[in-house]
Protein backbone atom coordinates (compact mmCIF):
# COMPACT_ATOMS: atom_id res chain seq x y z
CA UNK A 1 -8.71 -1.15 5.47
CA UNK A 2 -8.90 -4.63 6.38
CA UNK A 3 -5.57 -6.86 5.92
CA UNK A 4 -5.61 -9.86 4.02
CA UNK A 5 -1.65 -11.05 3.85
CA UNK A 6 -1.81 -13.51 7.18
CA UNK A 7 2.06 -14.87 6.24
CA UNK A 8 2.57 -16.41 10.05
CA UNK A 9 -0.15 -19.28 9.63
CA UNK A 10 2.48 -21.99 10.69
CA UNK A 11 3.22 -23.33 14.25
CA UNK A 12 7.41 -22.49 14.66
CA UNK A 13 9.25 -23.98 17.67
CA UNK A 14 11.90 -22.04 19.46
CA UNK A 15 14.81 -24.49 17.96
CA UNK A 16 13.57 -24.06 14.22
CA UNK A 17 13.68 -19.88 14.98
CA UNK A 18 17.45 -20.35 16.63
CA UNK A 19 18.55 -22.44 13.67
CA UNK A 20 17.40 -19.88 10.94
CA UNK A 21 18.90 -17.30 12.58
CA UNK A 22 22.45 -19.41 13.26
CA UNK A 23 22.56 -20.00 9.74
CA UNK A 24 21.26 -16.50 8.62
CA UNK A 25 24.26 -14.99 10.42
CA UNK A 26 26.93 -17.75 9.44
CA UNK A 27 25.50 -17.69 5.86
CA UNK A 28 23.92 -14.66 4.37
CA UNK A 29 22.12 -16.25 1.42
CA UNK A 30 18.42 -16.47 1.62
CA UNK A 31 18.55 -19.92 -0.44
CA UNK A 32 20.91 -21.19 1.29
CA UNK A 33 18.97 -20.97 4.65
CA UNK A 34 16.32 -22.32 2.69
CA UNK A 35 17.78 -25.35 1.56
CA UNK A 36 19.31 -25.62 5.26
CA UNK A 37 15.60 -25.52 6.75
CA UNK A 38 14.76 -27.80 4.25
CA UNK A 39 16.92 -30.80 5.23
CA UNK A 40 15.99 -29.81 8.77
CA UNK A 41 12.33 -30.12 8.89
CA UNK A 42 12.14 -33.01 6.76
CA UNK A 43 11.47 -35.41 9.99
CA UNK A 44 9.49 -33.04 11.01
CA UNK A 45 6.98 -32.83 7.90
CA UNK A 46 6.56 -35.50 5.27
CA UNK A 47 4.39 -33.42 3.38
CA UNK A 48 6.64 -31.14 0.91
CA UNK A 49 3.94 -28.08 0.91
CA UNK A 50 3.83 -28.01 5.01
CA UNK A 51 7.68 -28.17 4.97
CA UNK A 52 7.64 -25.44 2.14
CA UNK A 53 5.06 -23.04 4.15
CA UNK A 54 7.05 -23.47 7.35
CA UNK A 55 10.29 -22.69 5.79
CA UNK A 56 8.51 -19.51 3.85
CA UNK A 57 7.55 -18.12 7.79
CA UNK A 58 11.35 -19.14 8.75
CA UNK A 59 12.86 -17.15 6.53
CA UNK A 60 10.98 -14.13 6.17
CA UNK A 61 11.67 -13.58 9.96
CA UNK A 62 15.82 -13.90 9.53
CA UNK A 63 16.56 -13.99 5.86
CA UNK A 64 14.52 -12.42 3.76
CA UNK A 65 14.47 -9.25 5.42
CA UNK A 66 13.22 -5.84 3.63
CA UNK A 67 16.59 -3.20 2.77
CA UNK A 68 14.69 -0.78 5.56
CA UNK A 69 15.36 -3.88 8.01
CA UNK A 70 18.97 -5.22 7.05
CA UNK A 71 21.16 -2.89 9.45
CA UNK A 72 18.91 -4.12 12.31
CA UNK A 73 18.93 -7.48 11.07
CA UNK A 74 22.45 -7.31 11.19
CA UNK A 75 22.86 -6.37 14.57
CA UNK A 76 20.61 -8.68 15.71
CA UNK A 77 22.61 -11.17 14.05
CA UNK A 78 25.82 -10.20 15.87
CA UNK A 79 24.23 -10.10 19.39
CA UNK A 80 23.03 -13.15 18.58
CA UNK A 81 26.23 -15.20 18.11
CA UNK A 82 27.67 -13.59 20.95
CA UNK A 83 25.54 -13.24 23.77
CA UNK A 84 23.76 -15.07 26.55
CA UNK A 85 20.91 -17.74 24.36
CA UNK A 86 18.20 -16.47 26.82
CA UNK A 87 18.17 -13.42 25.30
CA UNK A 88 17.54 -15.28 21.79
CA UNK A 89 13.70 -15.21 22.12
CA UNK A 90 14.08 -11.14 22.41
CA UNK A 91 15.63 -10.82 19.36
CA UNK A 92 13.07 -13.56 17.81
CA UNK A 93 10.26 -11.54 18.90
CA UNK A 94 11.73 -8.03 17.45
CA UNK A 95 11.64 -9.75 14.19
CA UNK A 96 8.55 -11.46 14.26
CA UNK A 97 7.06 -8.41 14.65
CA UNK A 98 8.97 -6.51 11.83
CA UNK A 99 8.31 -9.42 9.52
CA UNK A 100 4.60 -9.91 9.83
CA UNK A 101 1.58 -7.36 11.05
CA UNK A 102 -0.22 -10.35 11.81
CA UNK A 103 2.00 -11.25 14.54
CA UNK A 104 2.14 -7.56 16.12
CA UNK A 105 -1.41 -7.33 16.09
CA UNK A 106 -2.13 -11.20 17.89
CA UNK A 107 0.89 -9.60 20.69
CA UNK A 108 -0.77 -6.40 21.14
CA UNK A 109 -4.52 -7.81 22.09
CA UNK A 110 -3.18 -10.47 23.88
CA UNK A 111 -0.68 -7.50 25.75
CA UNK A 112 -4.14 -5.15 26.02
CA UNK A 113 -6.06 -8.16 27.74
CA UNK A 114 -3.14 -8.89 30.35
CA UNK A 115 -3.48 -5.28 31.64
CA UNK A 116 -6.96 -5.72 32.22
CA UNK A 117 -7.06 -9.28 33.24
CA UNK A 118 -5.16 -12.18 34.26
CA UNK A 119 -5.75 -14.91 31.82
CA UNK A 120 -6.78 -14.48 28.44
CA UNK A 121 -8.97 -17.09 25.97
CA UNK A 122 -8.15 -17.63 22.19
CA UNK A 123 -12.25 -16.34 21.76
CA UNK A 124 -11.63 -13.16 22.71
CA UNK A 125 -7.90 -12.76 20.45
CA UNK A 126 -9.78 -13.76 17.83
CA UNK A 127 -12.51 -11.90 18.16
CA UNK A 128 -10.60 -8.66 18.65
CA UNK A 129 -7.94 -10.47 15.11
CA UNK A 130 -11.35 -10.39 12.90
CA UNK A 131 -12.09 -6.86 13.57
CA UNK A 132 -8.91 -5.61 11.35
CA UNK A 133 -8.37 -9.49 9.67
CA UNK A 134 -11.81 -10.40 8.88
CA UNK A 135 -14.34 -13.36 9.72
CA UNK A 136 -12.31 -15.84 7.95
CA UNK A 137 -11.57 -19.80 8.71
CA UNK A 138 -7.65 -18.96 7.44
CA UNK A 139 -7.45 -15.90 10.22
CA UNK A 140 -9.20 -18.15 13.20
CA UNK A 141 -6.24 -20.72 12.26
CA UNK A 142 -3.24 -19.11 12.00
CA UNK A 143 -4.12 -17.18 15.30
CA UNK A 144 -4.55 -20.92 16.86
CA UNK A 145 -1.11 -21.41 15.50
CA UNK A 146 0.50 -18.03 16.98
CA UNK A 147 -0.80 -18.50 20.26
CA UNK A 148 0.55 -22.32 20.30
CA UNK A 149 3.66 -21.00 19.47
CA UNK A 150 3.51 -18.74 22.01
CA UNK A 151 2.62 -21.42 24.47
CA UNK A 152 5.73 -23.10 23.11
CA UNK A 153 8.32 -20.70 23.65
CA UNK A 154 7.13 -20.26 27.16
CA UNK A 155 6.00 -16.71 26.98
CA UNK A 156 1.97 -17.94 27.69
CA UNK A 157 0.83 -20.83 29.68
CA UNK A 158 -1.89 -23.43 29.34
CA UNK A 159 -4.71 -23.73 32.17
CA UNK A 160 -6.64 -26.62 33.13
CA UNK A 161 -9.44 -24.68 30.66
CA UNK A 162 -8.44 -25.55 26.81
CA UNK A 163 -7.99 -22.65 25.09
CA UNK A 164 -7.44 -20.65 27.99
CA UNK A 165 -3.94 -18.87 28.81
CA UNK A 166 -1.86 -17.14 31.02
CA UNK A 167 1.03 -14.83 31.04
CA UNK A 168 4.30 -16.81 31.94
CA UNK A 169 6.94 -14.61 34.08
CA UNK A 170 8.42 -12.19 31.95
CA UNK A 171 11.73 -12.36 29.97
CA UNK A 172 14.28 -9.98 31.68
CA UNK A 173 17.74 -9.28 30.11
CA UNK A 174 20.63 -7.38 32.22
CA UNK A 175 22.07 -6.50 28.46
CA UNK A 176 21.45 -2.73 27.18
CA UNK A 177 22.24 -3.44 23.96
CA UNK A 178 19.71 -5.97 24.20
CA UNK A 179 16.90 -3.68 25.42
CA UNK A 180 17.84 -0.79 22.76
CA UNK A 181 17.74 -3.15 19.51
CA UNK A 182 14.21 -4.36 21.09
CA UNK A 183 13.22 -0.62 21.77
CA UNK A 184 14.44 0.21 18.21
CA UNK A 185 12.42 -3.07 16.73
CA UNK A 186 9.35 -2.23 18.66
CA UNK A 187 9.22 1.41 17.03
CA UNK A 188 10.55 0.40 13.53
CA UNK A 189 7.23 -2.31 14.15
CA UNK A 190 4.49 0.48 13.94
CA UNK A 191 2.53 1.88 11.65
CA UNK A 192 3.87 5.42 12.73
CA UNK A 193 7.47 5.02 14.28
CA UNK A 194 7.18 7.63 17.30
CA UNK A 195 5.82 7.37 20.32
CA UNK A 196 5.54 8.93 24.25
CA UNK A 197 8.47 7.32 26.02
CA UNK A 198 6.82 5.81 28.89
CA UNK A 199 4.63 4.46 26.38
CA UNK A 200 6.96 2.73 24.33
CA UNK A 201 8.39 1.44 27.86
CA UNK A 202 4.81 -0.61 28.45
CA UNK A 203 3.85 -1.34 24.47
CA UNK A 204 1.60 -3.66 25.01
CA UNK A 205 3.32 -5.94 21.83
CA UNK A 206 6.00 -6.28 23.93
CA UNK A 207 4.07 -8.14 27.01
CA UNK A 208 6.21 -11.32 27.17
CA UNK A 209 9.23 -8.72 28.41
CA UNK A 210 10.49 -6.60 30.88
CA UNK A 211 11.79 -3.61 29.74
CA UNK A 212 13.86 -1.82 32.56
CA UNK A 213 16.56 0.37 30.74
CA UNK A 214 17.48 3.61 32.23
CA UNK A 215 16.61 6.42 30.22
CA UNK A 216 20.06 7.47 29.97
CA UNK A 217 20.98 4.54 27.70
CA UNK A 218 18.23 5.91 25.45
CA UNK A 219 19.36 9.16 25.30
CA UNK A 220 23.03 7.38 24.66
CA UNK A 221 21.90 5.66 21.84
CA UNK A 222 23.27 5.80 18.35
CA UNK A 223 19.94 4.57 16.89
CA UNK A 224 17.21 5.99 18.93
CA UNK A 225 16.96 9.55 19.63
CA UNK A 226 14.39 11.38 23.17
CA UNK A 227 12.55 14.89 21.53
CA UNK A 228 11.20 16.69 24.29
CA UNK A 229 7.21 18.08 23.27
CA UNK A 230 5.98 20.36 25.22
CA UNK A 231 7.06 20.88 28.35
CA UNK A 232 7.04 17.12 30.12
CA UNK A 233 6.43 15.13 26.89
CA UNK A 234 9.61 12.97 25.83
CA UNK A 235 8.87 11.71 22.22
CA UNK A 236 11.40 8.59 21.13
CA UNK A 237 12.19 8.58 17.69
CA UNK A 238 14.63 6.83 15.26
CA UNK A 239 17.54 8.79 14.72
């Protein structure tokens, strides 16, 4: 079935995804942070409908977040007003990804490409994007868009080729609790929330990170929970 809600058709800088979240946690009230984002992109954008669009992307990432995704929103929230801000774009990227398909589906070619090359071209992510989005003008945009916000953020890297990227070094975070929410978000992300551990480990959605947690802290976990199939198959699942 092909998909037809884009939703992430905006370019969002790192600053605009910090400030909804600041005010998501400090605040609570989806209008609220919308009237916030508001006043704060109206340097940015003179035109009212760009503003309006940009805000709509804003807030369905931190504030207007589906009763299946609150408790995870809420924790993100906490480790987010009390941790390290390099670990920001982590928790950014969880919720991008529970917030709009579109988004998980532009990270996981771009994350299938970079294990079989070095460099990857906005051609072939779109290409791949129309095969479940469709030959449209609206889908070859917003993937522009993505991938500029991407570039943004620092997690891909222009060449001297336009439209021609590579992977920046990844993200690492010393922080467990970091690496199980992003585990947890990853899982909650897909269309069928189990998966072969090792698997999970290297999800190519998740390229722009370095996942390192011991197993251990999996099995510890309050949220995520290791089945053992078969006899050397360890299934993660949430609890």
């Amino acid at each position: 079935m092909m998909n037809s809600n884009i939703g992430f058709d905006r370019r969002i800088k790192l600053e605009w995804l910090d400030a909804t979240a600041w005010k998501a946690g400090t605040e609570g009230n989806a209008d609220e942070v919308r009237k916030y984002l508001n006043e704060l992109l109206s340097t940015e954008y003179k035109n009212k409908e760009a503003r309006r669009k940009t805000v709509t992307v804003l807030t369905r990432i931190w504030a207007r977040v589906p009763d299946e995704h609150q408790l995870l929103q809420g924790r993100a929230l906490k480790i987010l007003l009390e941790s390290d801000p390099a670990t920001r774009l982590w928790l950014h990227w969880g919720m991008m990804l529970l917030a709009y398909p579109f988004f998980r589906d532009i990270a996981t070619i771009i994350g299938r490409l970079l294990t079989l090359q070095n460099e990857v071209s906005l051609q072939q992510i779109s290409r791949r994007l129309a095969e479940c989005w469709g030959e449209r003008a609206t889908v070859r945009r917003a993937c522009q868009r993505v991938v500029r916000s991407m570039v943004d953020w620092g997690v891909l890297e222009d060449t001297s080729t336009k439209g021609i990227y590579v992977p920046a070094a990844k993200k690492e975070t010393t922080s467990e609790d970091v690496q199980l929410w992003f585990l947890e978000a990853l899982l909650r992300s897909e269309p069928t929330p189990i998966m072969p551990l090792q698997q999970l480990l290297q999800i190519p959605s998740a390229f722009p990170f370095h996942l390192d947690i011991p197993v251990v802290a999996i099995r510890q976990s309050k949220e995520l929970e290791i089945q053992r199939q078969g006899l050397d198959l360890d299934m993660v699942v949430i609890r």
